[in-house]
N, C-alpha and C. Protein backbone atom coordinates (compact mmCIF):
# COMPACT_ATOMS: atom_id res chain seq x y z
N UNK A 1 -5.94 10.24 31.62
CA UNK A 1 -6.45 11.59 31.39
C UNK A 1 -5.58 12.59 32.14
N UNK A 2 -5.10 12.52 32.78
CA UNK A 2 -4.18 13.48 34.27
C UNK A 2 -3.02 13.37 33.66
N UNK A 3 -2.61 12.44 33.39
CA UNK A 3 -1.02 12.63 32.24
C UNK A 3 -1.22 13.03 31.73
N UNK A 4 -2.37 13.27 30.49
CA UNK A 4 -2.13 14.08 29.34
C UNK A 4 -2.62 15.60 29.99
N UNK A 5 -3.46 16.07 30.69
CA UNK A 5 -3.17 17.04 31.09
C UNK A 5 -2.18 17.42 31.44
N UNK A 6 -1.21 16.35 32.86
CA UNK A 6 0.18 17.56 32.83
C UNK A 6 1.03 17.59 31.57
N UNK A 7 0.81 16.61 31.03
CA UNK A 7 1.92 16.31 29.35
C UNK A 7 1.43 18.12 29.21
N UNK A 8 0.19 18.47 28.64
CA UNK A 8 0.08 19.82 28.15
C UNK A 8 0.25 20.91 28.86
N UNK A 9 -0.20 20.93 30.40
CA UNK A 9 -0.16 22.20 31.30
C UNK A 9 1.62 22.12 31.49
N UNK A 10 2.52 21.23 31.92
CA UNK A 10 3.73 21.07 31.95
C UNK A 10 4.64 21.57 30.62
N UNK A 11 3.80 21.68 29.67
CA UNK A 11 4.66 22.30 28.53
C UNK A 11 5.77 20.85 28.01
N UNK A 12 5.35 19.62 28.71
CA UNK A 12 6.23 18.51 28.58
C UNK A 12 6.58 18.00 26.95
N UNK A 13 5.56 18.45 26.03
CA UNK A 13 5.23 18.81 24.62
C UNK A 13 6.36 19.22 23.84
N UNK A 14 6.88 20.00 24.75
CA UNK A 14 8.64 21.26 24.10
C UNK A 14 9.16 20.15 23.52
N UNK A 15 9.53 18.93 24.74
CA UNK A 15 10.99 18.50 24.88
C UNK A 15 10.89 17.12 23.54
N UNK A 16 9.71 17.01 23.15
CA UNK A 16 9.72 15.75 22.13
C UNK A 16 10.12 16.51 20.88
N UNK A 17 10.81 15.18 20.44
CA UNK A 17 11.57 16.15 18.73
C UNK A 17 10.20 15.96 17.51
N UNK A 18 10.34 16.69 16.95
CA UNK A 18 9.09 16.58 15.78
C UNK A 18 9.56 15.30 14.60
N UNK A 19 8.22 14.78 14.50
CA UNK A 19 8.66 13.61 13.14
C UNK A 19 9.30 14.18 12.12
N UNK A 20 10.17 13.76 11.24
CA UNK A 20 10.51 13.64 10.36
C UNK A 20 9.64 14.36 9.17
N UNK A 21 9.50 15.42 8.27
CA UNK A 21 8.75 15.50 7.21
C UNK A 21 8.34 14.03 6.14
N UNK A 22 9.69 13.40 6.17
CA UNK A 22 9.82 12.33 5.51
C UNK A 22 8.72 11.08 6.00
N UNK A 23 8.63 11.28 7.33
CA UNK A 23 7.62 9.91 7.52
C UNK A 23 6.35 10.45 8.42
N UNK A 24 5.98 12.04 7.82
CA UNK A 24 4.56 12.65 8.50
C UNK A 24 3.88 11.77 7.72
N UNK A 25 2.46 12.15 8.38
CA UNK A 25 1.48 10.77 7.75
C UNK A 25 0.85 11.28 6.03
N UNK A 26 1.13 12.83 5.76
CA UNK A 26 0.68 12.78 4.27
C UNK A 26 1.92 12.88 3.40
N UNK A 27 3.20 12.32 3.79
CA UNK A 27 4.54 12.10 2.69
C UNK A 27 4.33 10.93 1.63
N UNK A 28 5.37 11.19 1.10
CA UNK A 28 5.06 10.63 -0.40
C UNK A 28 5.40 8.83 0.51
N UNK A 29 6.43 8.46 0.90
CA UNK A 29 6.34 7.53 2.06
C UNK A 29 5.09 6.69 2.36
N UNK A 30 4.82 7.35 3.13
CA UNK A 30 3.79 6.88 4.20
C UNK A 30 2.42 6.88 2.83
N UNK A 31 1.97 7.63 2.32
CA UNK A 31 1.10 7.26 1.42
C UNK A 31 1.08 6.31 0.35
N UNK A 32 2.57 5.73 0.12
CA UNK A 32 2.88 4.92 -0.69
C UNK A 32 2.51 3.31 0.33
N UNK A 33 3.09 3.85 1.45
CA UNK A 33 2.78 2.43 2.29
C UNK A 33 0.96 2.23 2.37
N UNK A 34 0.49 2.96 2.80
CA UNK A 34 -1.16 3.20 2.83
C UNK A 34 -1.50 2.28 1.73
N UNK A 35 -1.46 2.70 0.72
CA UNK A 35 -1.51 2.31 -0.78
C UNK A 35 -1.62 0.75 -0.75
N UNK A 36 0.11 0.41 -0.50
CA UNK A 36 0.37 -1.04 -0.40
C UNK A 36 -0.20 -1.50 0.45
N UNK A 37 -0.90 -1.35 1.57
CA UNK A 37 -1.77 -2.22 2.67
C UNK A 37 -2.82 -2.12 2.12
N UNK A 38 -3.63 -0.77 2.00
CA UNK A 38 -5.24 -1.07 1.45
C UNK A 38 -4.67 -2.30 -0.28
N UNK A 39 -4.10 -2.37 -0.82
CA UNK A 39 -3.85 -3.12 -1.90
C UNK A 39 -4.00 -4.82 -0.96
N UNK A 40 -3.17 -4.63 -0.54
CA UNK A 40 -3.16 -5.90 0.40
C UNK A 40 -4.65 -6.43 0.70
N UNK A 41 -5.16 -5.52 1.54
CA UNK A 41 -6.27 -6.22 1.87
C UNK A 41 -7.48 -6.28 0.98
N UNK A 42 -7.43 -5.65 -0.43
CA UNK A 42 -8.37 -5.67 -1.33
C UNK A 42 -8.23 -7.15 -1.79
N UNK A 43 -6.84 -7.49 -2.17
CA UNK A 43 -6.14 -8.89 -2.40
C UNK A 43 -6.53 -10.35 -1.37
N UNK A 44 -6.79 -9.92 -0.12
CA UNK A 44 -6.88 -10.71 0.96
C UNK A 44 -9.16 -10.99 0.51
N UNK A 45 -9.58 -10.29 0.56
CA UNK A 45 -10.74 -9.80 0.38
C UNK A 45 -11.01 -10.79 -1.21
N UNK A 46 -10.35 -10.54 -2.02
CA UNK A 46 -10.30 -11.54 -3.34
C UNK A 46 -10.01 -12.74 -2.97
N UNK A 47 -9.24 -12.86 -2.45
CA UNK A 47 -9.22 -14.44 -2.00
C UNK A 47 -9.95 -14.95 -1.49
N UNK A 48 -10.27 -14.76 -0.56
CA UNK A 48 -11.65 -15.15 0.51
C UNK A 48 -12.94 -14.97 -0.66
N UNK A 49 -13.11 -14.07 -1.58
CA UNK A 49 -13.96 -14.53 -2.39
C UNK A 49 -14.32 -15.34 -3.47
N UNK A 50 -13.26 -15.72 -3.75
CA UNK A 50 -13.35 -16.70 -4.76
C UNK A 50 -12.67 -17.96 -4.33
N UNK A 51 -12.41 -18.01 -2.96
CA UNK A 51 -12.60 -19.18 -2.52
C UNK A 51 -13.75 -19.90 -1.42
N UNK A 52 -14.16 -19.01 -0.74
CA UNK A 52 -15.77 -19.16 -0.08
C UNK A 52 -16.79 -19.33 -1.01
N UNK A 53 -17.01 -18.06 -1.60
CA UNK A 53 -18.16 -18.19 -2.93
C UNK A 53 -18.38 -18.68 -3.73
N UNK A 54 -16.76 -18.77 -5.05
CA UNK A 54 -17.09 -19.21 -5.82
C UNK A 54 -16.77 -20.89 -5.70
N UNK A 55 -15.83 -21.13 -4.87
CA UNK A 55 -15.89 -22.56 -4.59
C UNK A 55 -14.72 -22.91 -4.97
N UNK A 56 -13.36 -21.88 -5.86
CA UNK A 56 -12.55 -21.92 -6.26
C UNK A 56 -11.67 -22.68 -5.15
N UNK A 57 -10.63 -23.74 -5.34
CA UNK A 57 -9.29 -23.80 -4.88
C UNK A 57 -8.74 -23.03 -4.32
N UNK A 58 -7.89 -23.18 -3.14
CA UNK A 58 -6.70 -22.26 -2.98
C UNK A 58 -5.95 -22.20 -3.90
N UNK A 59 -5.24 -23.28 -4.37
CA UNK A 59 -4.37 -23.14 -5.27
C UNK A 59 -5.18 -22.44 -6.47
N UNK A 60 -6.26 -22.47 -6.88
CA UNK A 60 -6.86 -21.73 -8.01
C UNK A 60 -6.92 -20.78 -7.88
N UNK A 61 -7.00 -20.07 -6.32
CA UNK A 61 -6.86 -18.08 -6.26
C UNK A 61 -5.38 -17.92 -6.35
N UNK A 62 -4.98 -18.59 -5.87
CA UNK A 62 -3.30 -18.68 -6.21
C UNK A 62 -2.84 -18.39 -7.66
N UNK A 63 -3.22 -19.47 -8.30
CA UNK A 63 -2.71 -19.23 -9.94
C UNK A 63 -3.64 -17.96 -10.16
N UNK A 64 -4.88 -17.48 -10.08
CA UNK A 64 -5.23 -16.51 -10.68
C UNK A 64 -4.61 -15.55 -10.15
N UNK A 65 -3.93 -15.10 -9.02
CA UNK A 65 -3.85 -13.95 -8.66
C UNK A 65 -2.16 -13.98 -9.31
N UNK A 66 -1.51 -14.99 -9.20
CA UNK A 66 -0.06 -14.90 -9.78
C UNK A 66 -0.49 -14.81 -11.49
N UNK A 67 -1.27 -15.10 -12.21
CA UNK A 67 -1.47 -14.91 -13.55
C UNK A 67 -1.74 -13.29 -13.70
N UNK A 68 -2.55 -12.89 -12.54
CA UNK A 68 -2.80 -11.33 -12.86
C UNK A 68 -1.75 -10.76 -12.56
N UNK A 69 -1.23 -11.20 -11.66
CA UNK A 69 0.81 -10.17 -10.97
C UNK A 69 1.63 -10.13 -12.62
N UNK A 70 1.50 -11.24 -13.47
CA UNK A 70 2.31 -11.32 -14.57
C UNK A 70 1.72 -10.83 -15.72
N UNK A 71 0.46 -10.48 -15.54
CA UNK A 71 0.06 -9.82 -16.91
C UNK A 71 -0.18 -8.72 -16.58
N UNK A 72 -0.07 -8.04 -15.65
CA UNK A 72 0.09 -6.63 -15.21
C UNK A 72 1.49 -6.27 -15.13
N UNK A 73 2.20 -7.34 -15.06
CA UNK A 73 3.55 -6.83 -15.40
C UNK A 73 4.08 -6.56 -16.73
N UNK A 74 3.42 -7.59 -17.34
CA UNK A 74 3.54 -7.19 -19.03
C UNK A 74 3.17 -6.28 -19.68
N UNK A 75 2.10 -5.48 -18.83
CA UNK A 75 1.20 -4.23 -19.70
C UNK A 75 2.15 -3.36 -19.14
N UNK A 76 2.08 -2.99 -17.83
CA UNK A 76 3.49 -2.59 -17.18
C UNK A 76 5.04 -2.27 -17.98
N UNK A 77 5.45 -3.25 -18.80
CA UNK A 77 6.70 -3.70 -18.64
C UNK A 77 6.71 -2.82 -20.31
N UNK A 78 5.26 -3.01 -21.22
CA UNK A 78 5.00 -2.68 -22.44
C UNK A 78 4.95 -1.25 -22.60
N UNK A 79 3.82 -0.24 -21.45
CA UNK A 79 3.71 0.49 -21.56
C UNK A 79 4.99 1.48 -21.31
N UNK A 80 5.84 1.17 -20.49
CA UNK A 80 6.84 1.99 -20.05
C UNK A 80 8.00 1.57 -21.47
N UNK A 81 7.89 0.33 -21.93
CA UNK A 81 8.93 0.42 -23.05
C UNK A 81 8.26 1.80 -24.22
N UNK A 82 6.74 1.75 -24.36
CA UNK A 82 6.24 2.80 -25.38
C UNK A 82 6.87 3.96 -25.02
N UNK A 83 6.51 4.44 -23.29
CA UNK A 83 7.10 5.97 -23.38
C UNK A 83 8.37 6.42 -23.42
N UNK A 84 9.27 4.91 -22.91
CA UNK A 84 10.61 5.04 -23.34
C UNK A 84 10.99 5.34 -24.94
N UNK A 85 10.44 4.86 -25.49
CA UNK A 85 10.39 4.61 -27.09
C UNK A 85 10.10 6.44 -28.01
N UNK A 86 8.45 6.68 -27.28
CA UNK A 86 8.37 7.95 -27.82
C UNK A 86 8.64 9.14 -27.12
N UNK A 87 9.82 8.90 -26.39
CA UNK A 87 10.69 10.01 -25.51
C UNK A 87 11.97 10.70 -25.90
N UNK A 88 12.32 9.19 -26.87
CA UNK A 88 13.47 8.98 -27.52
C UNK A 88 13.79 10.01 -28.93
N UNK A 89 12.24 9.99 -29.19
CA UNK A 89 12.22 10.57 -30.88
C UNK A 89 11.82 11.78 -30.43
């Protein structure tokens, strides 16, 4: 508590350089990372449920979750060929 008081009464505050715009906490960056962790642990959270609950395999949350990575890549992979397609014309 007494450091951060003199940190502020000392004006010690001046001498630190300011973050980066690039990696403040609401940049396109840092919200993209946010993103990918809460994703993460929604993923972590699926696993543990359908292997506690439903009684599923590891290897069975495994294949399901790599079956969903590849068919989300396909809708993915489809939809962006469409807007490529009607961008064209």
């Amino acid at each position: 508590k007494t450091d951060f008081i003199n940190f502020i009464n000392d004006q010690e505050w001046k001498s630190i350089e300011p973050v980066s715009s690039w990696f403040g906490p609401s940049s396109l960056l840092m919200s993209s990372m946010s993103a990918l962790f809460q994703l993460s642990m929604w993923i972590r959270h699926g696993h543990g449920y359908l292997t506690e609950n439903l009684g599923i395999p590891v290897w069975g949350s495994y294949a399901i979750f790599g079956l969903a990575t590849l068919f989300s890549g396909l809708i993915l992979g489809l939809v962006s060929e469409a807007f490529g397609t009607a961008c064209e014309h």
